[in-house]
PDB file of N, CA and C in Angstrom:
ATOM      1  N   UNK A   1      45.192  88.243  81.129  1.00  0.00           N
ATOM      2  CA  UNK A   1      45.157  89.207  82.216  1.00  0.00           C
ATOM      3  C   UNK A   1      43.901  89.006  83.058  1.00  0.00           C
ATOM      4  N   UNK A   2      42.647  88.331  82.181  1.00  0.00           N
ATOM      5  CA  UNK A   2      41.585  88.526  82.679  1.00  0.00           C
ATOM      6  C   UNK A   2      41.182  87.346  84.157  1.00  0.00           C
ATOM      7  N   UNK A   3      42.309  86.352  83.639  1.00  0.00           N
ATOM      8  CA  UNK A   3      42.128  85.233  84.404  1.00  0.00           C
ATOM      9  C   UNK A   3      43.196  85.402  85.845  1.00  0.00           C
ATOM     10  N   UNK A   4      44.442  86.244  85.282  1.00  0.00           N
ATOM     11  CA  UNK A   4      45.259  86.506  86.367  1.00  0.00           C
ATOM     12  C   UNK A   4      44.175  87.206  87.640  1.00  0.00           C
ATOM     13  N   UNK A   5      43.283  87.918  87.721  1.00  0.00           N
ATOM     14  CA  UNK A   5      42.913  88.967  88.082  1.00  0.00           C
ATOM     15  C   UNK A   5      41.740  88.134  88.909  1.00  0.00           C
ATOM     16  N   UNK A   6      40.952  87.236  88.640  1.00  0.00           N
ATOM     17  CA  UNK A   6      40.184  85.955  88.733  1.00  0.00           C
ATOM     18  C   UNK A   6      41.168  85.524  89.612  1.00  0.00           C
ATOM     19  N   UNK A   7      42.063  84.948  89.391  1.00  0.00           N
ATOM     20  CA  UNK A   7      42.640  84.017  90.089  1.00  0.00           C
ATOM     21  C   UNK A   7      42.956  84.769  91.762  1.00  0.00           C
ATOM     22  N   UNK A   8      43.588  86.015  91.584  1.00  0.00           N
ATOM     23  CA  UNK A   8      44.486  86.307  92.892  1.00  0.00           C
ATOM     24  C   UNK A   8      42.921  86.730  93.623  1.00  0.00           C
ATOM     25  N   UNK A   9      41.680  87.362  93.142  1.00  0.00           N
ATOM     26  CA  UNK A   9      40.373  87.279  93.887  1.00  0.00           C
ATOM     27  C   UNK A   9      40.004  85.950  94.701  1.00  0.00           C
ATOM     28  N   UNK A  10      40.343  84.768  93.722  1.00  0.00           N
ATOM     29  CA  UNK A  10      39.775  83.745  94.591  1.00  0.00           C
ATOM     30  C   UNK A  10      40.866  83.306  95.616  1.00  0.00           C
ATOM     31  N   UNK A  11      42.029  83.418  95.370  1.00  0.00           N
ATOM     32  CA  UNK A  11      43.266  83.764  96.448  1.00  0.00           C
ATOM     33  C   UNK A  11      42.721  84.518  97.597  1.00  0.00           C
ATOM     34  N   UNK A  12      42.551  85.841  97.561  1.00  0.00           N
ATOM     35  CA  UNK A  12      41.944  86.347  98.657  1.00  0.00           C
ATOM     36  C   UNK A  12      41.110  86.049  99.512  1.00  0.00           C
ATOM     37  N   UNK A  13      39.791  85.275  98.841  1.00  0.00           N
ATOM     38  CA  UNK A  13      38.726  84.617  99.273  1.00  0.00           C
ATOM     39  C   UNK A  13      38.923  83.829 100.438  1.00  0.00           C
ATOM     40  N   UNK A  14      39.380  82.519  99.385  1.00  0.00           N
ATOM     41  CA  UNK A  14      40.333  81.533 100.338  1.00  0.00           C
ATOM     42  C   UNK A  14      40.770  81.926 101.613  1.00  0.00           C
ATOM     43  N   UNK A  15      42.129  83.176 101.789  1.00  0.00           N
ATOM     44  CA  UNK A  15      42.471  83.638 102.909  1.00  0.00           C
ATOM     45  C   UNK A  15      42.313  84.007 103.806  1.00  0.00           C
ATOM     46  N   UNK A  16      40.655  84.839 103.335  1.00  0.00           N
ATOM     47  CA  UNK A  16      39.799  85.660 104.219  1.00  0.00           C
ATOM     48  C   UNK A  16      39.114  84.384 104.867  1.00  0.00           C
ATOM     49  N   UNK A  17      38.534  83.110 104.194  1.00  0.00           N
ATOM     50  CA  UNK A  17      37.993  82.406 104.798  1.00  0.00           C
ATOM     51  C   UNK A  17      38.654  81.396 105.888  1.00  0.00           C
ATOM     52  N   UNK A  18      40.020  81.387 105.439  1.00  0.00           N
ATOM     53  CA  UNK A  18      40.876  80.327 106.428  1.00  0.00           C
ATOM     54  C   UNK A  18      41.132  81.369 107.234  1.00  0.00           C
ATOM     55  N   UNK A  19      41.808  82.454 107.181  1.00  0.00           N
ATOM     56  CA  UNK A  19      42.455  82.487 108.206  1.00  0.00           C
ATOM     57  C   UNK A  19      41.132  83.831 109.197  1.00  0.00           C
ATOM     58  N   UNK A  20      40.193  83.867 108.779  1.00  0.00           N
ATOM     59  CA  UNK A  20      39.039  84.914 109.630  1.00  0.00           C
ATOM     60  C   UNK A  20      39.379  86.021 109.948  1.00  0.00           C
ATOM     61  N   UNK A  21      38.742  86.365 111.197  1.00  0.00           N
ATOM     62  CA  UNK A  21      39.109  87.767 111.774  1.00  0.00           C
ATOM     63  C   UNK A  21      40.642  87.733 112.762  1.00  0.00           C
ATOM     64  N   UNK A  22      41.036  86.322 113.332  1.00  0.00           N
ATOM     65  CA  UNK A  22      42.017  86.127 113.910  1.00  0.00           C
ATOM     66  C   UNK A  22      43.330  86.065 113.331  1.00  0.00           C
ATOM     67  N   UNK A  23      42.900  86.127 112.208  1.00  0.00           N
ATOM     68  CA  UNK A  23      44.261  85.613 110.642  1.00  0.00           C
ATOM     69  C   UNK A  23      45.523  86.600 111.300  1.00  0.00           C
ATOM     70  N   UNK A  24      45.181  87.734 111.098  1.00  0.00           N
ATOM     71  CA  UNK A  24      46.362  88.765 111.120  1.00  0.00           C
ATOM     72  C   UNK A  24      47.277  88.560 112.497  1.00  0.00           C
ATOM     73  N   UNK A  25      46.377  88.750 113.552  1.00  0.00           N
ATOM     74  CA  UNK A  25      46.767  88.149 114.582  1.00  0.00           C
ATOM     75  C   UNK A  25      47.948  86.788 114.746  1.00  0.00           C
ATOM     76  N   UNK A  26      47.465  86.252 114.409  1.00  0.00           N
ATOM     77  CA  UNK A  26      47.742  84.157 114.089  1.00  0.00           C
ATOM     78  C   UNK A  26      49.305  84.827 113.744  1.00  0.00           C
ATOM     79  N   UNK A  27      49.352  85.607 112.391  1.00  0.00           N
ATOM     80  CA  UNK A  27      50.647  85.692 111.541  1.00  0.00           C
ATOM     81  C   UNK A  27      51.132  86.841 112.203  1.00  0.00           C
ATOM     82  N   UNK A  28      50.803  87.824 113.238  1.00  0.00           N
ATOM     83  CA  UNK A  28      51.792  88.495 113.729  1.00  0.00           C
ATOM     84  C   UNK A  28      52.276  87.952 114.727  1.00  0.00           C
ATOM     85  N   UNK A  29      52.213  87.212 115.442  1.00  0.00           N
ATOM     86  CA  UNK A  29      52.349  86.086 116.568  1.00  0.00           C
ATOM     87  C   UNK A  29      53.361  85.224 115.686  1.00  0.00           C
ATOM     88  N   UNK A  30      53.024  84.788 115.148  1.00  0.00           N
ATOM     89  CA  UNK A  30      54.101  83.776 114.138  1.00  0.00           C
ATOM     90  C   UNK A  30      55.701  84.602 113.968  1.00  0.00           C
ATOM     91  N   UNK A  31      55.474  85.752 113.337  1.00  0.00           N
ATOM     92  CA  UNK A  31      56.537  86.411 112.611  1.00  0.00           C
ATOM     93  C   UNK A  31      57.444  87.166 114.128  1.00  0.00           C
ATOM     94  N   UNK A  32      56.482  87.416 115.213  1.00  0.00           N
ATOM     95  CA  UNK A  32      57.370  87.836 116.307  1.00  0.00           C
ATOM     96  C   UNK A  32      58.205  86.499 116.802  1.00  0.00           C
ATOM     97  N   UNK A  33      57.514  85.379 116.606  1.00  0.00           N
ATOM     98  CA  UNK A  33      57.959  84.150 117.126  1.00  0.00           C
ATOM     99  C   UNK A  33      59.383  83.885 116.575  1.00  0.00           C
ATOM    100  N   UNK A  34      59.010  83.778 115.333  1.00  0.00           N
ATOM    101  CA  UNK A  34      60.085  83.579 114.541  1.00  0.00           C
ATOM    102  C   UNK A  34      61.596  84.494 114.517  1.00  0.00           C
ATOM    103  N   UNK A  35      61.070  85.739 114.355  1.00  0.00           N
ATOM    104  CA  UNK A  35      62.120  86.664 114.963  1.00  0.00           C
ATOM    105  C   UNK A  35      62.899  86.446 115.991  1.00  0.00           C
ATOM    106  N   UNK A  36      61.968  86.149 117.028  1.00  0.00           N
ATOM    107  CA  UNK A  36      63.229  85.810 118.134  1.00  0.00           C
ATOM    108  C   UNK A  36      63.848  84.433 118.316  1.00  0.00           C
ATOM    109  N   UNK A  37      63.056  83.591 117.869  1.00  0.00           N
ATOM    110  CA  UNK A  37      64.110  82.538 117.413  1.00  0.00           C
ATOM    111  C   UNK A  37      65.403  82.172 116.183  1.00  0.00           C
ATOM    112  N   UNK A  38      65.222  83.348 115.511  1.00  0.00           N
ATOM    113  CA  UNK A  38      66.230  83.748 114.764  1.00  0.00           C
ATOM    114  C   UNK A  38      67.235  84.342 115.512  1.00  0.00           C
ATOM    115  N   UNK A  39      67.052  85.729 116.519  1.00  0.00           N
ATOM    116  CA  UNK A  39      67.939  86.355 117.188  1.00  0.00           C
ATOM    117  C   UNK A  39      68.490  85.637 117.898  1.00  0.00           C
ATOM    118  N   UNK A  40      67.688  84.665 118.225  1.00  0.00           N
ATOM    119  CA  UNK A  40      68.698  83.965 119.719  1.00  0.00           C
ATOM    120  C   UNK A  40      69.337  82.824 119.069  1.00  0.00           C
ATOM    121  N   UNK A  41      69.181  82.162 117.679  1.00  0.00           N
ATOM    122  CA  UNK A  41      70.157  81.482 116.918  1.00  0.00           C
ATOM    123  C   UNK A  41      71.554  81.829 116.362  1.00  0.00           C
ATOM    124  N   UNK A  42      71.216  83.373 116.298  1.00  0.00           N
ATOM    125  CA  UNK A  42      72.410  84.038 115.999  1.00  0.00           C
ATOM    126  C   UNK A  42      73.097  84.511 117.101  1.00  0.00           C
ATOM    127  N   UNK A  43      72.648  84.431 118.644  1.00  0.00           N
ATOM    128  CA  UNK A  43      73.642  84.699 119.204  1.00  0.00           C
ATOM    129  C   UNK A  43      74.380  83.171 120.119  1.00  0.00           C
ATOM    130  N   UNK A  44      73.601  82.413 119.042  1.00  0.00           N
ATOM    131  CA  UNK A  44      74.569  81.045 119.704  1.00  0.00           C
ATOM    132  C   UNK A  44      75.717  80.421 118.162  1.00  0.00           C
ATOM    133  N   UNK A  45      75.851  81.398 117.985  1.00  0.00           N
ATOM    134  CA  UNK A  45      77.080  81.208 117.110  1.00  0.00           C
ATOM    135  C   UNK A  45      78.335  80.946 117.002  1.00  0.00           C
ATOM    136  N   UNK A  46      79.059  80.817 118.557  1.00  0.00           N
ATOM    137  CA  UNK A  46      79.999  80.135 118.834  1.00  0.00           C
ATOM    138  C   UNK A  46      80.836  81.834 119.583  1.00  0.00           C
ATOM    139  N   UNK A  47      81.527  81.819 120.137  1.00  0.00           N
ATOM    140  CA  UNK A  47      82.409  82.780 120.296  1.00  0.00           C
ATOM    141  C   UNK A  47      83.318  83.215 119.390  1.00  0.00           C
ATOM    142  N   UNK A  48      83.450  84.899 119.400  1.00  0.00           N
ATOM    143  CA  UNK A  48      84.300  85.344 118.833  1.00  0.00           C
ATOM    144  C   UNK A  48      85.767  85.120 118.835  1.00  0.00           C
ATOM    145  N   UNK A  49      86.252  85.449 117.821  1.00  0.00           N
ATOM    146  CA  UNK A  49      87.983  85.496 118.560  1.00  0.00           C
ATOM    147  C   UNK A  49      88.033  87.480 119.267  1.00  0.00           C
ATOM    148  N   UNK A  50      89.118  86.815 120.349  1.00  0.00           N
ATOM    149  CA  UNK A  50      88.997  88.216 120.673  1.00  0.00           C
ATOM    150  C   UNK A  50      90.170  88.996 119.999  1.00  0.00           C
ATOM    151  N   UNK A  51      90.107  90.373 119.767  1.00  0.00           N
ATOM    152  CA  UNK A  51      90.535  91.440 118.918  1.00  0.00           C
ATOM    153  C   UNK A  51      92.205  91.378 119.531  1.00  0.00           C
ATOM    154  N   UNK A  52      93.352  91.627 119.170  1.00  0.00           N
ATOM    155  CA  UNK A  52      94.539  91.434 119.552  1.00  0.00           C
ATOM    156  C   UNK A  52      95.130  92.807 118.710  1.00  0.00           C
ATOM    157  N   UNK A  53      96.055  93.922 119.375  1.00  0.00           N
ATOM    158  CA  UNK A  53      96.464  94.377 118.507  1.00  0.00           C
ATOM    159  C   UNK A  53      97.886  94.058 118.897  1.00  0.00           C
ATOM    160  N   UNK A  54      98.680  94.314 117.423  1.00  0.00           N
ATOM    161  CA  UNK A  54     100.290  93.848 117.210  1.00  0.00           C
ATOM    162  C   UNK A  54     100.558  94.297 116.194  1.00  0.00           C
ATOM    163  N   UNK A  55     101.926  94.169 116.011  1.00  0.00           N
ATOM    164  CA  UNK A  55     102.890  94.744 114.777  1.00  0.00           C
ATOM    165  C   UNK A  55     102.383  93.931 113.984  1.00  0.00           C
ATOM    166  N   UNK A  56     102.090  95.050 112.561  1.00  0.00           N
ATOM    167  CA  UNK A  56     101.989  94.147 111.203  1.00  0.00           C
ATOM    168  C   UNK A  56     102.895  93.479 110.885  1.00  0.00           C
ATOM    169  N   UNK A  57     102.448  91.836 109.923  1.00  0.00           N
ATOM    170  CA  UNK A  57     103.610  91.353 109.393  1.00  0.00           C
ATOM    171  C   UNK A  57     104.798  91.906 108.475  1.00  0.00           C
ATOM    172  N   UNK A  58     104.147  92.838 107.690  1.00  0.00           N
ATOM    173  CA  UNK A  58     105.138  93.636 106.957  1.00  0.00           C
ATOM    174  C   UNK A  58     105.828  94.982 107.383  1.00  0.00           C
ATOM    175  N   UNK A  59     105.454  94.861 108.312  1.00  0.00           N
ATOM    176  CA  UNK A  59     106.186  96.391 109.031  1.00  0.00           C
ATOM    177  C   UNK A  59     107.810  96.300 109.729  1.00  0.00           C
ATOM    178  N   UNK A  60     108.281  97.414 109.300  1.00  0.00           N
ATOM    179  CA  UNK A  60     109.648  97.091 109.604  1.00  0.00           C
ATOM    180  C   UNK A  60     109.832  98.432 110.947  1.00  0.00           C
ATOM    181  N   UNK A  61     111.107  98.184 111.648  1.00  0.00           N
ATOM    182  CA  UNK A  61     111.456  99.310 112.657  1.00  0.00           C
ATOM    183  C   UNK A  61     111.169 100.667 112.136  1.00  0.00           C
ATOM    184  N   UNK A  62     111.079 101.352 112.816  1.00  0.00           N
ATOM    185  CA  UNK A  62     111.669 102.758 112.614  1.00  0.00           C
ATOM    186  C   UNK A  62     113.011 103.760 111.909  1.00  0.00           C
ATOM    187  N   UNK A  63     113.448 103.989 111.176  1.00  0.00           N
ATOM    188  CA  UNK A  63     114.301 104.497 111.251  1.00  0.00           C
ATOM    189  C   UNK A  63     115.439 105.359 111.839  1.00  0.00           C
ATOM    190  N   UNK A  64     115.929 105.581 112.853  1.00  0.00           N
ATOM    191  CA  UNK A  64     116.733 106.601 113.287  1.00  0.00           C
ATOM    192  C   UNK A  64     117.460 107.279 112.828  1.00  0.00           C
ATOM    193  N   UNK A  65     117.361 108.555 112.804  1.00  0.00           N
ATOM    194  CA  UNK A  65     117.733 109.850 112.808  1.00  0.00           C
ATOM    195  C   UNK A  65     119.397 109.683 113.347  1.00  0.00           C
ATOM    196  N   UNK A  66     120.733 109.660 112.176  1.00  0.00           N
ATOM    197  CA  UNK A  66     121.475 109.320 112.604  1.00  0.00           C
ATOM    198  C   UNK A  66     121.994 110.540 113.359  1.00  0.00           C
ATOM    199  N   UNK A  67     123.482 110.314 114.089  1.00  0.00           N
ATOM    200  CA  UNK A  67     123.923 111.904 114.757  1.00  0.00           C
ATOM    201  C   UNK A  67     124.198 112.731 114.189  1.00  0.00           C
ATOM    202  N   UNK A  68     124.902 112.355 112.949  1.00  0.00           N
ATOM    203  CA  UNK A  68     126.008 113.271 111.876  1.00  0.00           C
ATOM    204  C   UNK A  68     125.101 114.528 111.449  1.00  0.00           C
ATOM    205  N   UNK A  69     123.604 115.278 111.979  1.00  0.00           N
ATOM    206  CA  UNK A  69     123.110 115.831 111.250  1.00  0.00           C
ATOM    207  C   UNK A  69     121.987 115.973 111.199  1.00  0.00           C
ATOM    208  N   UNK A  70     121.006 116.924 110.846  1.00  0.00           N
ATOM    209  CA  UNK A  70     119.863 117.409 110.286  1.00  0.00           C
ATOM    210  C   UNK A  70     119.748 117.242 108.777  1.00  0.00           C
ATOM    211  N   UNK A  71     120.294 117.118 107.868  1.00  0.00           N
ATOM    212  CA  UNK A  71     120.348 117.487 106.189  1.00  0.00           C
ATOM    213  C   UNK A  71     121.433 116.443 106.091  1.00  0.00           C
ATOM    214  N   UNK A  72     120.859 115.587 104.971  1.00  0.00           N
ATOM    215  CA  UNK A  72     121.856 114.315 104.135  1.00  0.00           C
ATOM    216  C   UNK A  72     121.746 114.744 102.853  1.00  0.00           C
ATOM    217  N   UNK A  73     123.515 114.623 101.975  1.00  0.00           N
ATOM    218  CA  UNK A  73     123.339 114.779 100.554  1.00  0.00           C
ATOM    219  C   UNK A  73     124.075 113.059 100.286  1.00  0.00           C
ATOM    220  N   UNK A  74     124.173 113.152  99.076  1.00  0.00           N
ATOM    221  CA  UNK A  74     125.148 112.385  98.490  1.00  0.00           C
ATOM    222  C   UNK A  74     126.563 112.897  98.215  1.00  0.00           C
ATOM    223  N   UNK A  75     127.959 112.415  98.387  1.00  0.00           N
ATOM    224  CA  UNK A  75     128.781 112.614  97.954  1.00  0.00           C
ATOM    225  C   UNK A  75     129.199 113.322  96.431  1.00  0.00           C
ATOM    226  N   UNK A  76     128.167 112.196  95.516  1.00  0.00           N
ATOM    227  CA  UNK A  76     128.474 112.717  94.326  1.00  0.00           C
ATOM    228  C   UNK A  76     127.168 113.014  93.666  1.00  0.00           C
ATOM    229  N   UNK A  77     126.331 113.458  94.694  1.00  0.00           N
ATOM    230  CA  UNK A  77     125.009 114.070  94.471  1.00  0.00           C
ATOM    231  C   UNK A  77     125.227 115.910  94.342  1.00  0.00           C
ATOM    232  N   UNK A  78     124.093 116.370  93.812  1.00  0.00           N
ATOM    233  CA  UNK A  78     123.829 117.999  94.017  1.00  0.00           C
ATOM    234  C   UNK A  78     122.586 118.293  94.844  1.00  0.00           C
ATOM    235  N   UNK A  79     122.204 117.684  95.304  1.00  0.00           N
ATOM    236  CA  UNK A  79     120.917 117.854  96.560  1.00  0.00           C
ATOM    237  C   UNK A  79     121.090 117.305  98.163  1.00  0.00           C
ATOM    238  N   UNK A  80     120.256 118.051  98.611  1.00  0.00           N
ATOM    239  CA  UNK A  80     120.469 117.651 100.263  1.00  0.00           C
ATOM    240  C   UNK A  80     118.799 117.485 100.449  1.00  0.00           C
ATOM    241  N   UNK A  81     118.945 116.720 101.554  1.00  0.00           N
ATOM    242  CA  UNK A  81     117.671 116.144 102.347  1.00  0.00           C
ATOM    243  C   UNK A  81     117.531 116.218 103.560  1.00  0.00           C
ATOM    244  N   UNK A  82     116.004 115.860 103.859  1.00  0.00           N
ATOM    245  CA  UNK A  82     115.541 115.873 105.387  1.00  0.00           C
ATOM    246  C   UNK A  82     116.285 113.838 105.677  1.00  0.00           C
ATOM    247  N   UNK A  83     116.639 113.555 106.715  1.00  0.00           N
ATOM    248  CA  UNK A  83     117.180 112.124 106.686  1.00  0.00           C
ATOM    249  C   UNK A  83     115.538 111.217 106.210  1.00  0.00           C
ATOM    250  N   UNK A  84     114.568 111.334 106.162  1.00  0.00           N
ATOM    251  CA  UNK A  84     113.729 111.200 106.508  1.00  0.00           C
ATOM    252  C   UNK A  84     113.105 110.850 104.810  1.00  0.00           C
ATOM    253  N   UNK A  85     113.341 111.568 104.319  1.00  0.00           N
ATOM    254  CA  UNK A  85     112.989 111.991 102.530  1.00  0.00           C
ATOM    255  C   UNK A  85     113.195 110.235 102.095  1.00  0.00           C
ATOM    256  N   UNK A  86     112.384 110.148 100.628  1.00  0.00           N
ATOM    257  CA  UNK A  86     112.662 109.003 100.249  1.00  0.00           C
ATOM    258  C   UNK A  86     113.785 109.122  99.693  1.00  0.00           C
ATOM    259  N   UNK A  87     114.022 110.339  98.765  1.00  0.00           N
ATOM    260  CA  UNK A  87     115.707 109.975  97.950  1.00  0.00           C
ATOM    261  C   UNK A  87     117.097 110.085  99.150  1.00  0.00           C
ATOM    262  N   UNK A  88     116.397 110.529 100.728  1.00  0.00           N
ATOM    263  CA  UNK A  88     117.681 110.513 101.477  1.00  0.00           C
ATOM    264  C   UNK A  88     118.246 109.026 102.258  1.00  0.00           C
ATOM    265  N   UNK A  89     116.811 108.262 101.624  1.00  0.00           N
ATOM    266  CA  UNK A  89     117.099 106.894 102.217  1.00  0.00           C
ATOM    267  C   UNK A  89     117.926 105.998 101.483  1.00  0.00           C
ATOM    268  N   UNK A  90     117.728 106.261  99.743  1.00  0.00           N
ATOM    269  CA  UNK A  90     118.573 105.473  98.967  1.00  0.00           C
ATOM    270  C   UNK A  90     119.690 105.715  99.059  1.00  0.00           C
ATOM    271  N   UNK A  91     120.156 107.402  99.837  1.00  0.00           N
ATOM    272  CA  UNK A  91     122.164 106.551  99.702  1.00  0.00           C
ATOM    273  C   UNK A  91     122.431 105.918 100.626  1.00  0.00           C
ATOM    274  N   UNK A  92     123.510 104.925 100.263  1.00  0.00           N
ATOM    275  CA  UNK A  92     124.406 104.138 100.726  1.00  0.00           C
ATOM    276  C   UNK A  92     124.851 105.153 101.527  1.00  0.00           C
ATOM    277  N   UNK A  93     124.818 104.688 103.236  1.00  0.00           N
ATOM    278  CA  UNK A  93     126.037 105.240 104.282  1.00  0.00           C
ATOM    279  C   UNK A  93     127.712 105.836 103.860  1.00  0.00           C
ATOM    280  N   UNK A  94     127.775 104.663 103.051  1.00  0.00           N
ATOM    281  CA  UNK A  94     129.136 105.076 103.014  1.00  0.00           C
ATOM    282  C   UNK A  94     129.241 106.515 101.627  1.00  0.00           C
ATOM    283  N   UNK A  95     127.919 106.701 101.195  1.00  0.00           N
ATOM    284  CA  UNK A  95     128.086 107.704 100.411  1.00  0.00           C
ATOM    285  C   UNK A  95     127.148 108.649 100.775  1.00  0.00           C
ATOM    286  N   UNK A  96     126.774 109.203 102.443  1.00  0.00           N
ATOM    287  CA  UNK A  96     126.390 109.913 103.146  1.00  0.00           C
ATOM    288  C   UNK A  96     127.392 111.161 103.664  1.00  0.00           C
ATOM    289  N   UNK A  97     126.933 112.539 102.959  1.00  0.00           N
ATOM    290  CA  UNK A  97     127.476 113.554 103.727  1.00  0.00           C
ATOM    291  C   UNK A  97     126.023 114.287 104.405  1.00  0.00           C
ATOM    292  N   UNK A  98     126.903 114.879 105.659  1.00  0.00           N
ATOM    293  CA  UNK A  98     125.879 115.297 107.025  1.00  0.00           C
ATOM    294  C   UNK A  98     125.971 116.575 107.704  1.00  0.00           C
ATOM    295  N   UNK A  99     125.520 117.336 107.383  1.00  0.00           N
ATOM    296  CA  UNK A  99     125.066 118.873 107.743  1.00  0.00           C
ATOM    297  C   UNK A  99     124.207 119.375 108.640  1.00  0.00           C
ATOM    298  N   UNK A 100     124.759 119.772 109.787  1.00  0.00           N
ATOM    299  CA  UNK A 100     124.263 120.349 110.947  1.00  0.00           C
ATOM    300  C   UNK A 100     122.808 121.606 110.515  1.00  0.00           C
ATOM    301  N   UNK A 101     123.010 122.444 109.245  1.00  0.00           N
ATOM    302  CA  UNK A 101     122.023 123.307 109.147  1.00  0.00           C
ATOM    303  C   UNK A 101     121.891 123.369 107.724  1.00  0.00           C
ATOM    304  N   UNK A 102     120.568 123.771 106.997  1.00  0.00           N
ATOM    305  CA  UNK A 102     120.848 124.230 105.888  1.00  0.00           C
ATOM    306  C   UNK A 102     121.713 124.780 105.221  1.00  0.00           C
ATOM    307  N   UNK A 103     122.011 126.083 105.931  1.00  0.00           N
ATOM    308  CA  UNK A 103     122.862 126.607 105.081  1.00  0.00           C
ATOM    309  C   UNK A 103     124.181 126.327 105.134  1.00  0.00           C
ATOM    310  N   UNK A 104     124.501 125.187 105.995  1.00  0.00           N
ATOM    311  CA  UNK A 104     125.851 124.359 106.187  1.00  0.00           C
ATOM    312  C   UNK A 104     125.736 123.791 104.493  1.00  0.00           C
ATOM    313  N   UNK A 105     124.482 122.651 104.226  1.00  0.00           N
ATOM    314  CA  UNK A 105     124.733 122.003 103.064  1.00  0.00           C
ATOM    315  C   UNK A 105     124.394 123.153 101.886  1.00  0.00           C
ATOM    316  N   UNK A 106     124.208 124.691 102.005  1.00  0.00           N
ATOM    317  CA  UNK A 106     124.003 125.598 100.736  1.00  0.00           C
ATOM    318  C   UNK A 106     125.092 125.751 100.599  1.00  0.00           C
ATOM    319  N   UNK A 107     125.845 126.228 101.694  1.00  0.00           N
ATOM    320  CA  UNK A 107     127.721 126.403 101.890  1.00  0.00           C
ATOM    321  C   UNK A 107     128.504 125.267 100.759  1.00  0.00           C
ATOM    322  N   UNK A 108     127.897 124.534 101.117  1.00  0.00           N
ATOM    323  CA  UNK A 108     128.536 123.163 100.311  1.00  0.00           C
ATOM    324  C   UNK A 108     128.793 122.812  98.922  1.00  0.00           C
ATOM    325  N   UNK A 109     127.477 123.701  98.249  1.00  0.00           N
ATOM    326  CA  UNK A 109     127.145 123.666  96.811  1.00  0.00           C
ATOM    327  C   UNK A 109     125.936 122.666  96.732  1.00  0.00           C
ATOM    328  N   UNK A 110     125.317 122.426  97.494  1.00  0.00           N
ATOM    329  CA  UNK A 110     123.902 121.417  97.253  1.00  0.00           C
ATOM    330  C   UNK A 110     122.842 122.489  97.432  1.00  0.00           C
ATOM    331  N   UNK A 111     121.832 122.005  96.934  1.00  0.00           N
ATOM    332  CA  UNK A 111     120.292 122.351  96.827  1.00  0.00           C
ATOM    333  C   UNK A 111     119.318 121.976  97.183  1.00  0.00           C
ATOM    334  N   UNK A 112     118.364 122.187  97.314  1.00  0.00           N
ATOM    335  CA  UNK A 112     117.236 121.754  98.522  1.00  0.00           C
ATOM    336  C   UNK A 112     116.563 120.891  97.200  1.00  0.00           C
ATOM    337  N   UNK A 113     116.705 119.362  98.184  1.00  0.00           N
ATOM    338  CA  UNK A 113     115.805 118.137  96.877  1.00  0.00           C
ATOM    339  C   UNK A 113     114.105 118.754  96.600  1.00  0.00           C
ATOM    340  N   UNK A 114     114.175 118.957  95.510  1.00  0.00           N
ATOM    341  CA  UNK A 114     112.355 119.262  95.170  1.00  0.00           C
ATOM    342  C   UNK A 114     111.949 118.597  95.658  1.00  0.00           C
ATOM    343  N   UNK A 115     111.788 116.811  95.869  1.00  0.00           N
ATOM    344  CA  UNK A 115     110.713 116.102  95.809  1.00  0.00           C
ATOM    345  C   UNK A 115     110.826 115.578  97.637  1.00  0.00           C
ATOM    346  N   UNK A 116     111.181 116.838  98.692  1.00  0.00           N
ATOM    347  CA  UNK A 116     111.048 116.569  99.999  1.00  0.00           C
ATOM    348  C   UNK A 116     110.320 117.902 100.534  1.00  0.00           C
ATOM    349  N   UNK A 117     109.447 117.685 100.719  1.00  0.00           N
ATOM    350  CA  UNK A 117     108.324 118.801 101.110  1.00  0.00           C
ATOM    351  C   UNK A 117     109.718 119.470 102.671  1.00  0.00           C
ATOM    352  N   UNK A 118     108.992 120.538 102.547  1.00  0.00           N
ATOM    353  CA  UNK A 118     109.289 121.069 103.931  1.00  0.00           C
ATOM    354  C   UNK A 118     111.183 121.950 103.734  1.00  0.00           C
ATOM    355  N   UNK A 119     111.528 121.857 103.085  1.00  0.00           N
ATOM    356  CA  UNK A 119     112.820 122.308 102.492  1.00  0.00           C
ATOM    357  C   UNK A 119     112.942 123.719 101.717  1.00  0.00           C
ATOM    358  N   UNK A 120     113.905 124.815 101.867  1.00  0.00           N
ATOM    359  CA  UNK A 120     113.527 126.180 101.045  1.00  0.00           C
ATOM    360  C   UNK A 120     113.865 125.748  99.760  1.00  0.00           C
ATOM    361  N   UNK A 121     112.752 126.273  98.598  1.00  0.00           N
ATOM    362  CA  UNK A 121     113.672 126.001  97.363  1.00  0.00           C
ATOM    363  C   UNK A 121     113.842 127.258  96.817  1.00  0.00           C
TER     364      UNK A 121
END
């Protein structure tokens, strides 16, 4: 420890003697120098690409809201849906019944699907 302590003193010495009263100076001059030749290296970095917006690759149309209706059940289902719902997307068309109002598809004997927010249960 005793020599570490020795050593970084005569370190100092050294520094104070090379670089004088102008030292600090010398190295803030340096480090501004350097700075801006860094900044202006980085803004010769080539051009950007420019920003484009577009349809994602995985994105599909929209769905439409067919005519037959507000509320989709299944044929040989006991629930009705918003067309919109995920379980109103899995039936098959051809096993699509279509109800103008709720209580058209309550009339019916169906029930409001739990798992479609926005529906009376």
């Amino acid at each position: 420890m005793h020599k570490i302590a020795e050593l970084w003193l005569e370190i100092k010495r050294f520094m104070d003697a090379a670089l004088g009263a102008r030292g600090t100076l010398v190295i803030l001059c340096l480090i501004g120098l350097g700075s801006f030749g860094l900044g202006r290296l980085s803004a010769l970095g080539g051009a950007n690409m420019p920003i484009t917006i577009g349809m994602a690759q995985g994105a599909t149309a929209a769905h439409a809201i067919p005519l037959g209706g507000s509320f989709v059940a299944a044929k040989s289902g006991s629930t009705y849906y918003y067309p919109w719902c995920g379980g109103a997307q899995n039936i098959k068309p051809e096993n699509q019944v279509w109800f103008p109002t709720e209580a058209a598809a309550q009339k019916a004997g169906y029930v409001p699907a739990k798992n479609c927010r926005g529906l009376q249960q």
